[in-house]
PDB file of N, CA and C in Angstrom:
ATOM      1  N   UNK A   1    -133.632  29.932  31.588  1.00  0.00           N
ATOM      2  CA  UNK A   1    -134.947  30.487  31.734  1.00  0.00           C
ATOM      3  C   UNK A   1    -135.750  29.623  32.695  1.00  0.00           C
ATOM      4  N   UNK A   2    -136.416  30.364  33.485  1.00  0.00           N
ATOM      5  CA  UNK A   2    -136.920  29.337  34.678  1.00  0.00           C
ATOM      6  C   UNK A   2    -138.434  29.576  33.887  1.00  0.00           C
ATOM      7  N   UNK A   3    -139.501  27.996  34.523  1.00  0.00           N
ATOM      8  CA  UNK A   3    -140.429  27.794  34.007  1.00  0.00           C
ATOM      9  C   UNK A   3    -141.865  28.931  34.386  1.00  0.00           C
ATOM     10  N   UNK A   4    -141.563  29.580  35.298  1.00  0.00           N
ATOM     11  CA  UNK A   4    -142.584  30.583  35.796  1.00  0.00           C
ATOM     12  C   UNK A   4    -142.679  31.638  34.986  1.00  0.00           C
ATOM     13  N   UNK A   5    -141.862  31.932  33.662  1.00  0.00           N
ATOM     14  CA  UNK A   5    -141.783  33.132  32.867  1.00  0.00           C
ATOM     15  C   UNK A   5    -141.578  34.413  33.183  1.00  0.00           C
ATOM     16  N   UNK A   6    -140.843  34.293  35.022  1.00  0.00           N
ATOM     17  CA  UNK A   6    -140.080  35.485  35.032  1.00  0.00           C
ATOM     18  C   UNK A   6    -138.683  35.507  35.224  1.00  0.00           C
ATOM     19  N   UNK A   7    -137.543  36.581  34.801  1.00  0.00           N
ATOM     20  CA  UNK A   7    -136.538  35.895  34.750  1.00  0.00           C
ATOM     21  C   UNK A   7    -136.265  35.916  36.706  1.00  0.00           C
ATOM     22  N   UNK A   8    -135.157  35.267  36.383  1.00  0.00           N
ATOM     23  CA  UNK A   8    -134.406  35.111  37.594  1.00  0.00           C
ATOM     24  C   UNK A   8    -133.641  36.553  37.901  1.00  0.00           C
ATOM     25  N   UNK A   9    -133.180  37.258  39.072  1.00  0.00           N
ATOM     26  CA  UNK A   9    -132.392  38.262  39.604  1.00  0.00           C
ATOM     27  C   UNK A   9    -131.405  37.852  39.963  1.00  0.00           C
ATOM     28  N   UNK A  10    -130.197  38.275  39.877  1.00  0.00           N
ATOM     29  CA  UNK A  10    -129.038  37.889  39.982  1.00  0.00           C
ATOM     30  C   UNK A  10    -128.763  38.686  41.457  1.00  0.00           C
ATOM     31  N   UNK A  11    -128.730  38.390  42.747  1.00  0.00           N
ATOM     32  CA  UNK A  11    -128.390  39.149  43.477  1.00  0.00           C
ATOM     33  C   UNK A  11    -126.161  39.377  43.806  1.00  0.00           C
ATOM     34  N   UNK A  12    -126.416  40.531  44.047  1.00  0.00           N
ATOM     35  CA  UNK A  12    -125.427  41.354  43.663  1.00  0.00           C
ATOM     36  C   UNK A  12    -124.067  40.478  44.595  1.00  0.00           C
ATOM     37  N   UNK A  13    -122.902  39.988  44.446  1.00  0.00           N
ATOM     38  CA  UNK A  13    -122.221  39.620  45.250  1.00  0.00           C
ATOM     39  C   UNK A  13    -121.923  39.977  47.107  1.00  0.00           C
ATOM     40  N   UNK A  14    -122.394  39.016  47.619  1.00  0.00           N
ATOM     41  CA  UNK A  14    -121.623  39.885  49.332  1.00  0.00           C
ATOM     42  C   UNK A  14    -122.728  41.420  49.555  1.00  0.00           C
ATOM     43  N   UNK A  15    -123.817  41.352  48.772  1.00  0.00           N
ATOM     44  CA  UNK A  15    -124.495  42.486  49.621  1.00  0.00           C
ATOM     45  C   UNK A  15    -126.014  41.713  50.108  1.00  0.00           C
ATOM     46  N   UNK A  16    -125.995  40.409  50.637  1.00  0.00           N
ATOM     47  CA  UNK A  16    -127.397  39.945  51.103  1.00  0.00           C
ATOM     48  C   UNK A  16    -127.706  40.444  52.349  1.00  0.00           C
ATOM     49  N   UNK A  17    -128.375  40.849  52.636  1.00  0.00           N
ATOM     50  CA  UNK A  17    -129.170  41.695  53.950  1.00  0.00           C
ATOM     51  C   UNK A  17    -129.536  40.524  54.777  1.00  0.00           C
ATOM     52  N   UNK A  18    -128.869  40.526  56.015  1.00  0.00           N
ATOM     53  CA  UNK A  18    -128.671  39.533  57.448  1.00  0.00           C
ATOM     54  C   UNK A  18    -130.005  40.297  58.018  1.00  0.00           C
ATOM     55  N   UNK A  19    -131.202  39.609  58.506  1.00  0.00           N
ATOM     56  CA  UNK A  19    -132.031  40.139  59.921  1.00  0.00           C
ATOM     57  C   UNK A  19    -131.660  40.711  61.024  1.00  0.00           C
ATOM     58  N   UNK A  20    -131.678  41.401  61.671  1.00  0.00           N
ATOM     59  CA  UNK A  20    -130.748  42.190  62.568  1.00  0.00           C
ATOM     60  C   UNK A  20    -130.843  40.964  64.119  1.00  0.00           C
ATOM     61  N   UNK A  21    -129.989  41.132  65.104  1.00  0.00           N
ATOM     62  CA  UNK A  21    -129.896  39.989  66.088  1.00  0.00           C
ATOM     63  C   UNK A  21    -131.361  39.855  66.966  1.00  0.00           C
ATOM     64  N   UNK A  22    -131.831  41.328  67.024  1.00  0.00           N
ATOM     65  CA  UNK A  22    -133.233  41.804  67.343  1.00  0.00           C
ATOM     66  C   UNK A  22    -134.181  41.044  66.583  1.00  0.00           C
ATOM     67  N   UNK A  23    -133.980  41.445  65.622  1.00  0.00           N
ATOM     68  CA  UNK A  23    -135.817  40.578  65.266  1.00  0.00           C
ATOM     69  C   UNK A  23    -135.590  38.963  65.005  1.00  0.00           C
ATOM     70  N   UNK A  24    -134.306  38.426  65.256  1.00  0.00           N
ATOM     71  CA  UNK A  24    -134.529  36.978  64.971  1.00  0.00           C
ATOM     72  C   UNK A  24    -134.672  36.491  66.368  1.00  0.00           C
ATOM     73  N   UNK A  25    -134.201  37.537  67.726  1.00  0.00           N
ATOM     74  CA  UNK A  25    -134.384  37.424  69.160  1.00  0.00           C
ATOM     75  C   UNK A  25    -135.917  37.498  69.830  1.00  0.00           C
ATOM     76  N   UNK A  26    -136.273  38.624  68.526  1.00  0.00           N
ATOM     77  CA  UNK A  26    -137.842  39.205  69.182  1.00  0.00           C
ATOM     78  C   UNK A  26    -138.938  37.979  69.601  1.00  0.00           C
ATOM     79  N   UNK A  27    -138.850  36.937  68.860  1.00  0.00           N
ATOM     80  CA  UNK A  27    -140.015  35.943  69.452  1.00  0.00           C
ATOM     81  C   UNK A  27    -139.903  35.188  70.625  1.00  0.00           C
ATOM     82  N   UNK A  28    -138.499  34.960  70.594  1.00  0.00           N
ATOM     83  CA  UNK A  28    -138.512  34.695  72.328  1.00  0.00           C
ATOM     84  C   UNK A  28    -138.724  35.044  73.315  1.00  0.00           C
ATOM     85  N   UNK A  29    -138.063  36.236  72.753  1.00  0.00           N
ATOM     86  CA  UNK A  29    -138.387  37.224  74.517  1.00  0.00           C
ATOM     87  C   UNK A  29    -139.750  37.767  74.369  1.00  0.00           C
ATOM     88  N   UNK A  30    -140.671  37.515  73.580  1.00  0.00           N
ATOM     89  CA  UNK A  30    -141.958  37.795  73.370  1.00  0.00           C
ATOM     90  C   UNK A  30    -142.585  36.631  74.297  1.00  0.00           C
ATOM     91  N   UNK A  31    -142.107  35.373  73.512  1.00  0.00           N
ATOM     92  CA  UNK A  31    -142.504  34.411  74.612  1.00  0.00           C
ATOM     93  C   UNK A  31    -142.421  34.373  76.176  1.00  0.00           C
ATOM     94  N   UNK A  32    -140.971  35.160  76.095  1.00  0.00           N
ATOM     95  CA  UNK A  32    -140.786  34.800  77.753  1.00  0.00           C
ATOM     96  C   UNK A  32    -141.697  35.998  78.631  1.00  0.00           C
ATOM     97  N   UNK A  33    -141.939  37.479  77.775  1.00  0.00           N
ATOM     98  CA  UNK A  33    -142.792  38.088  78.879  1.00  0.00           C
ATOM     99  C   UNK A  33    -143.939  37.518  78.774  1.00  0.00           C
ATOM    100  N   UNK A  34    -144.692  36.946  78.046  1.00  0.00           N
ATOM    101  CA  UNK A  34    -146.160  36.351  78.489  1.00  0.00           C
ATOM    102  C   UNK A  34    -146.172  35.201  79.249  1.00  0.00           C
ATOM    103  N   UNK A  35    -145.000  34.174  79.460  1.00  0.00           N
ATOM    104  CA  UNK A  35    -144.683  33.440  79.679  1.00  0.00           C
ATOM    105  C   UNK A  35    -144.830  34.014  81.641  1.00  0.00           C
ATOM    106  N   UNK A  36    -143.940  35.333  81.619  1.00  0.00           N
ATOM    107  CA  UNK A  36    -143.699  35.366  82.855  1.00  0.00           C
ATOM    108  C   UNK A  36    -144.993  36.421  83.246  1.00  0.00           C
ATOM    109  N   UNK A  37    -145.925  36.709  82.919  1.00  0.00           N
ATOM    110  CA  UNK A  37    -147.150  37.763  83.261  1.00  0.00           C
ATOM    111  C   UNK A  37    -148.412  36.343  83.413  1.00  0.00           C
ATOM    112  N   UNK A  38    -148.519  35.230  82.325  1.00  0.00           N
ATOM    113  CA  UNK A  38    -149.150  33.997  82.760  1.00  0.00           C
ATOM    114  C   UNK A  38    -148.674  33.450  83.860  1.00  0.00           C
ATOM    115  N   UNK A  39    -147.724  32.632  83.556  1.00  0.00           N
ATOM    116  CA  UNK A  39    -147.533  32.001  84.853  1.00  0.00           C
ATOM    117  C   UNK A  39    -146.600  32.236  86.493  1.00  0.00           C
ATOM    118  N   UNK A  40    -145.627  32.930  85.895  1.00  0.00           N
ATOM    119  CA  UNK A  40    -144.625  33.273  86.592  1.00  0.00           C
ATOM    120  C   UNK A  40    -144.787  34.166  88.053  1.00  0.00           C
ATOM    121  N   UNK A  41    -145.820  35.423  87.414  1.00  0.00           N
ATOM    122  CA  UNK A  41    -146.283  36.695  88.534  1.00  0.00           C
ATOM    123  C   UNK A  41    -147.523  35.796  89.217  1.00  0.00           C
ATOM    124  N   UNK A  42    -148.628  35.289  88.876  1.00  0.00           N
ATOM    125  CA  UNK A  42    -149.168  34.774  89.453  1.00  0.00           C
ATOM    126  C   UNK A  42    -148.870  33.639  90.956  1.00  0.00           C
ATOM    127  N   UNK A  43    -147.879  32.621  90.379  1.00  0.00           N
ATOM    128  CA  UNK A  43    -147.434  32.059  91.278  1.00  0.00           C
ATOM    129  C   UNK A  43    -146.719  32.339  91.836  1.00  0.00           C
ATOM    130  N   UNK A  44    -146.086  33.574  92.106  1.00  0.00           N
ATOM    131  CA  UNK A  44    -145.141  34.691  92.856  1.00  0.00           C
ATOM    132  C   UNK A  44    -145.941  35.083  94.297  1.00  0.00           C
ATOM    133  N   UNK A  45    -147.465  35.934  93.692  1.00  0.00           N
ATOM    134  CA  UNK A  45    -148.115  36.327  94.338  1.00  0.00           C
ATOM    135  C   UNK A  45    -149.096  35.259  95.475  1.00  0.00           C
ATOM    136  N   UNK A  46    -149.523  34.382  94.956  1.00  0.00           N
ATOM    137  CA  UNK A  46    -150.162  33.228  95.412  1.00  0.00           C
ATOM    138  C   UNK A  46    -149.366  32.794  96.562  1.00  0.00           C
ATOM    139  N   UNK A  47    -148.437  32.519  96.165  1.00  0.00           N
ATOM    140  CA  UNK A  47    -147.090  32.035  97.588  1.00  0.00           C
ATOM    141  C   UNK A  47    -146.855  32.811  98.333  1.00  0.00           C
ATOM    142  N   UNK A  48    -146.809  34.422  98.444  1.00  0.00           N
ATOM    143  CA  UNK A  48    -146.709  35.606  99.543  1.00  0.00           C
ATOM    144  C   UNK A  48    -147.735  35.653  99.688  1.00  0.00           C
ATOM    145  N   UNK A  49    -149.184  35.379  99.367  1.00  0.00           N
ATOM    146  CA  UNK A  49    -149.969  35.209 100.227  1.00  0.00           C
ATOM    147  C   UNK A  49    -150.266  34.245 100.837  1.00  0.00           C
ATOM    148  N   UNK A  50    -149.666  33.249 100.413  1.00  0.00           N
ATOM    149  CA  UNK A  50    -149.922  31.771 101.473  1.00  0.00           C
ATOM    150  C   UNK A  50    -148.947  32.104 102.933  1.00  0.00           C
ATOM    151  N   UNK A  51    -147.721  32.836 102.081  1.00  0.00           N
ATOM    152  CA  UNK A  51    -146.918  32.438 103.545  1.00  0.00           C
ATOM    153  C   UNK A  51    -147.406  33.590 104.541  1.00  0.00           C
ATOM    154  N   UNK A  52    -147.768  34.862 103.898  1.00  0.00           N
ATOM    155  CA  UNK A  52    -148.333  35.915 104.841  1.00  0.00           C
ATOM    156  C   UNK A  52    -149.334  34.955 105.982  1.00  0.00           C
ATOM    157  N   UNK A  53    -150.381  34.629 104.892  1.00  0.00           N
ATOM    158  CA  UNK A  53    -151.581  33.780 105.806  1.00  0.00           C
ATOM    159  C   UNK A  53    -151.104  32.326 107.212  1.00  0.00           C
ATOM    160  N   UNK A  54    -149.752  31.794 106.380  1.00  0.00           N
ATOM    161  CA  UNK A  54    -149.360  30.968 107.968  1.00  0.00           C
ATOM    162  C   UNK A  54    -148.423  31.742 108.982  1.00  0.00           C
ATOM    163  N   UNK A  55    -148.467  32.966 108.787  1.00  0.00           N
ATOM    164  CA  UNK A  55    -147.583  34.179 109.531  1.00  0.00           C
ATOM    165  C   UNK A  55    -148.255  33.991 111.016  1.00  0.00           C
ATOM    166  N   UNK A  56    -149.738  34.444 110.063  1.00  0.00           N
ATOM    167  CA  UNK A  56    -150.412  34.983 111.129  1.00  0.00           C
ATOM    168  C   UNK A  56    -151.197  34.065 111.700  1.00  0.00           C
ATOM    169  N   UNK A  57    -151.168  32.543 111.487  1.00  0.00           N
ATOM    170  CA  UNK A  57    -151.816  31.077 112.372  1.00  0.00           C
ATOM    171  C   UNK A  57    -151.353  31.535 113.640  1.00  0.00           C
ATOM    172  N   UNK A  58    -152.531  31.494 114.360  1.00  0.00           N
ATOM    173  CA  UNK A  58    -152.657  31.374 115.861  1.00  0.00           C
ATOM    174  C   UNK A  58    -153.430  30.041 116.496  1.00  0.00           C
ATOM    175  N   UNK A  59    -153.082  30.243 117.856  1.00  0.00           N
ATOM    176  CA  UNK A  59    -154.020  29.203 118.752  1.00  0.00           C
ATOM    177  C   UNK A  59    -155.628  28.876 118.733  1.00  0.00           C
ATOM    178  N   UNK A  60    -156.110  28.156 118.087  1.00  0.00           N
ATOM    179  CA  UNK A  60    -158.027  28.684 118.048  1.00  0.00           C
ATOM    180  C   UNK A  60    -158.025  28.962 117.043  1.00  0.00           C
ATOM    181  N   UNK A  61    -157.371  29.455 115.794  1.00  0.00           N
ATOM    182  CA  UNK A  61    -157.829  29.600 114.324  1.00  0.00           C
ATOM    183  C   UNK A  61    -158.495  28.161 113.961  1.00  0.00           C
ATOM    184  N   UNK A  62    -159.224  28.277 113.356  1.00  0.00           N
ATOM    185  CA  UNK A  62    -159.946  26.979 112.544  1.00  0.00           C
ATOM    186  C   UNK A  62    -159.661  27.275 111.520  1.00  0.00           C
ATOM    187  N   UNK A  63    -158.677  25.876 110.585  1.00  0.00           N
ATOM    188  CA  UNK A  63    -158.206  25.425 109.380  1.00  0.00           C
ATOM    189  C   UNK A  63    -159.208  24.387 108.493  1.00  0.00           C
ATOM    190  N   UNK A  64    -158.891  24.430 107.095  1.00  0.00           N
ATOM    191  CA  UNK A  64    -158.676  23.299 106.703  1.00  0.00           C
ATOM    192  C   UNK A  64    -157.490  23.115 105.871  1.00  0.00           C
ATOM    193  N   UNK A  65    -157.055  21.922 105.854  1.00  0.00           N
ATOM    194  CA  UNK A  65    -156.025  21.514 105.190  1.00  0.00           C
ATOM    195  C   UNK A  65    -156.231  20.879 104.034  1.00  0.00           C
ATOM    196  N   UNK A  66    -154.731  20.941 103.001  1.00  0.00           N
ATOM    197  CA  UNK A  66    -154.895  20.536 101.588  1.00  0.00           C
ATOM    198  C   UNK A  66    -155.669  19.328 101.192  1.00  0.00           C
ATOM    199  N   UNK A  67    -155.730  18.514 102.252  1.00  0.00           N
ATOM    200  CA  UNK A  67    -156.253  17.388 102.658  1.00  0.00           C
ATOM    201  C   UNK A  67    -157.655  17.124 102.532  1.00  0.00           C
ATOM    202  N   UNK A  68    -158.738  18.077 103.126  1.00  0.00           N
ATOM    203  CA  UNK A  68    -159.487  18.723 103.158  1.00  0.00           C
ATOM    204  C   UNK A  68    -159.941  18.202 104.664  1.00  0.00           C
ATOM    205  N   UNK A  69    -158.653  17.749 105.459  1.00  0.00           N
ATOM    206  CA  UNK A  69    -159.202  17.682 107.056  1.00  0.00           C
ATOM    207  C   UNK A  69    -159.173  19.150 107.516  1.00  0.00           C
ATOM    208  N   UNK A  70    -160.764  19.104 108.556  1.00  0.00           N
ATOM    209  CA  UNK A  70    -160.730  20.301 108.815  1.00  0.00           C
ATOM    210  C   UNK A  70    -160.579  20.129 111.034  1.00  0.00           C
ATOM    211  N   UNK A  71    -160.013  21.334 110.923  1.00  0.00           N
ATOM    212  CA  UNK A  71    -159.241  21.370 112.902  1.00  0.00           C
ATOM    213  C   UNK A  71    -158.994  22.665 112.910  1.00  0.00           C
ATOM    214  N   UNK A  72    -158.559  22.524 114.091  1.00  0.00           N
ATOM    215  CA  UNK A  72    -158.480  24.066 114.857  1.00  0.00           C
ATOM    216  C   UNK A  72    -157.157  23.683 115.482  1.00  0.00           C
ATOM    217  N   UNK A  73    -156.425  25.029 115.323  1.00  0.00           N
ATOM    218  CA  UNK A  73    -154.909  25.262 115.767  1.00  0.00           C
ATOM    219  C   UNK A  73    -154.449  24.760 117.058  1.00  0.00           C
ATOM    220  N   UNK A  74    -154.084  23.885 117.731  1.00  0.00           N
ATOM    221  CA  UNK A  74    -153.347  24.007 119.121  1.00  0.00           C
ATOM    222  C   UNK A  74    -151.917  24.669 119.214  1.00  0.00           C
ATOM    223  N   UNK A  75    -151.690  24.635 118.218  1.00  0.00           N
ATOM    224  CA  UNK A  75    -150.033  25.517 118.764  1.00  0.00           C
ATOM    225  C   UNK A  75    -149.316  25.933 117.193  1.00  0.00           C
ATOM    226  N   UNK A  76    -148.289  26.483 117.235  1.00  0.00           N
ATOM    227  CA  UNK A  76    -147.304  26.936 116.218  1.00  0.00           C
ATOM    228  C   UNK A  76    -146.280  26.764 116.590  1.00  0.00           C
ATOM    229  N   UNK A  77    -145.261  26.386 116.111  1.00  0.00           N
ATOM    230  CA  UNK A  77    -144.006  26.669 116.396  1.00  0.00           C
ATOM    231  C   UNK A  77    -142.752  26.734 114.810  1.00  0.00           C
ATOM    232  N   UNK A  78    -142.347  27.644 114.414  1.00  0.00           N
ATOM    233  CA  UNK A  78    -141.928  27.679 113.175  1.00  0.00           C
ATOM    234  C   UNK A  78    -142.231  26.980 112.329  1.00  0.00           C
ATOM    235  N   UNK A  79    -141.886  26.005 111.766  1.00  0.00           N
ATOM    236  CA  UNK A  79    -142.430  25.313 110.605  1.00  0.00           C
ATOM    237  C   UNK A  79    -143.298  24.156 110.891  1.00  0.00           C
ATOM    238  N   UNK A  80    -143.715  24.086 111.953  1.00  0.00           N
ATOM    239  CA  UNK A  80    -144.624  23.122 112.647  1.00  0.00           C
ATOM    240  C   UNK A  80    -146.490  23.777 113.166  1.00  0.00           C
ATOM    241  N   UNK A  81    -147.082  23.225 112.692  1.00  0.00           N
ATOM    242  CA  UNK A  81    -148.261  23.713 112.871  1.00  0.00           C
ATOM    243  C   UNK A  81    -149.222  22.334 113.482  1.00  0.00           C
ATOM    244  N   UNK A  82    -149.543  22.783 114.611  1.00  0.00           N
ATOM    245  CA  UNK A  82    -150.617  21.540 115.394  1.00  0.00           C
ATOM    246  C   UNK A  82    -151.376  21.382 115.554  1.00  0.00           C
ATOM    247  N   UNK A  83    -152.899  20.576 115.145  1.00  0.00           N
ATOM    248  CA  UNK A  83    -154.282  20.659 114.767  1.00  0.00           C
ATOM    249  C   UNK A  83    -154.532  19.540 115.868  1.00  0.00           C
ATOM    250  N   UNK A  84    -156.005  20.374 116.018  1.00  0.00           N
ATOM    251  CA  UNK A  84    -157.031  19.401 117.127  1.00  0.00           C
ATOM    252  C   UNK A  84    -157.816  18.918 115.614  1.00  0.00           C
ATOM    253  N   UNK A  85    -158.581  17.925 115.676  1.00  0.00           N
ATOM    254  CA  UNK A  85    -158.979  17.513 114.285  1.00  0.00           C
ATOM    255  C   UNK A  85    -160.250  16.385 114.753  1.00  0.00           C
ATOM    256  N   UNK A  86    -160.119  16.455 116.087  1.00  0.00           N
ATOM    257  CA  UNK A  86    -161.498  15.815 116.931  1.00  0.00           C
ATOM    258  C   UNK A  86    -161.313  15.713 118.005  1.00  0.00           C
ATOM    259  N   UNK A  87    -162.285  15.317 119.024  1.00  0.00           N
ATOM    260  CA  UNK A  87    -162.602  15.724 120.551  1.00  0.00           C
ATOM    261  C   UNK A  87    -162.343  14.329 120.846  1.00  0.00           C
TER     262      UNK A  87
END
């Protein structure tokens, strides 16, 4: 007799009910779409617009940089970008 004054249930041999692979899966992948709608799409989008924006650097655009030096374009050349930054 257990002390709570109700009896105990004898559950039935070999018939205990397993959680299905789904709902013991569901919190993760819960995690991972907010996971990927917070951080993931954002910094997706942020970066195609950065690289759109050094697409289109020309000669005479006025920058500033991460730096917060600010110049004006003298040239481009693929991954090279060349600032006047004083006279």
């Amino acid at each position: 007799m257990s002390g709570s004054g109700f009896p105990l249930a004898a559950a039935p041999a070999g018939v205990q009910q397993q959680p299905s692979l789904l709902w013991n899966l569901l919190p993760i992948l819960l995690i991972f779409v907010v996971f990927y709608f917070l951080l993931i799409a954002p910094a997706r989008r942020k970066q195609k617009k950065h690289a759109e924006m050094l697409e289109q650097l020309k000669a005479g655009d006025k920058v500033v940089t991460t730096g917060g030096i600010r110049g004006t374009v003298v040239g481009v050349k693929s991954e090279i970008v060349k600032l006047r930054v004083a006279d």
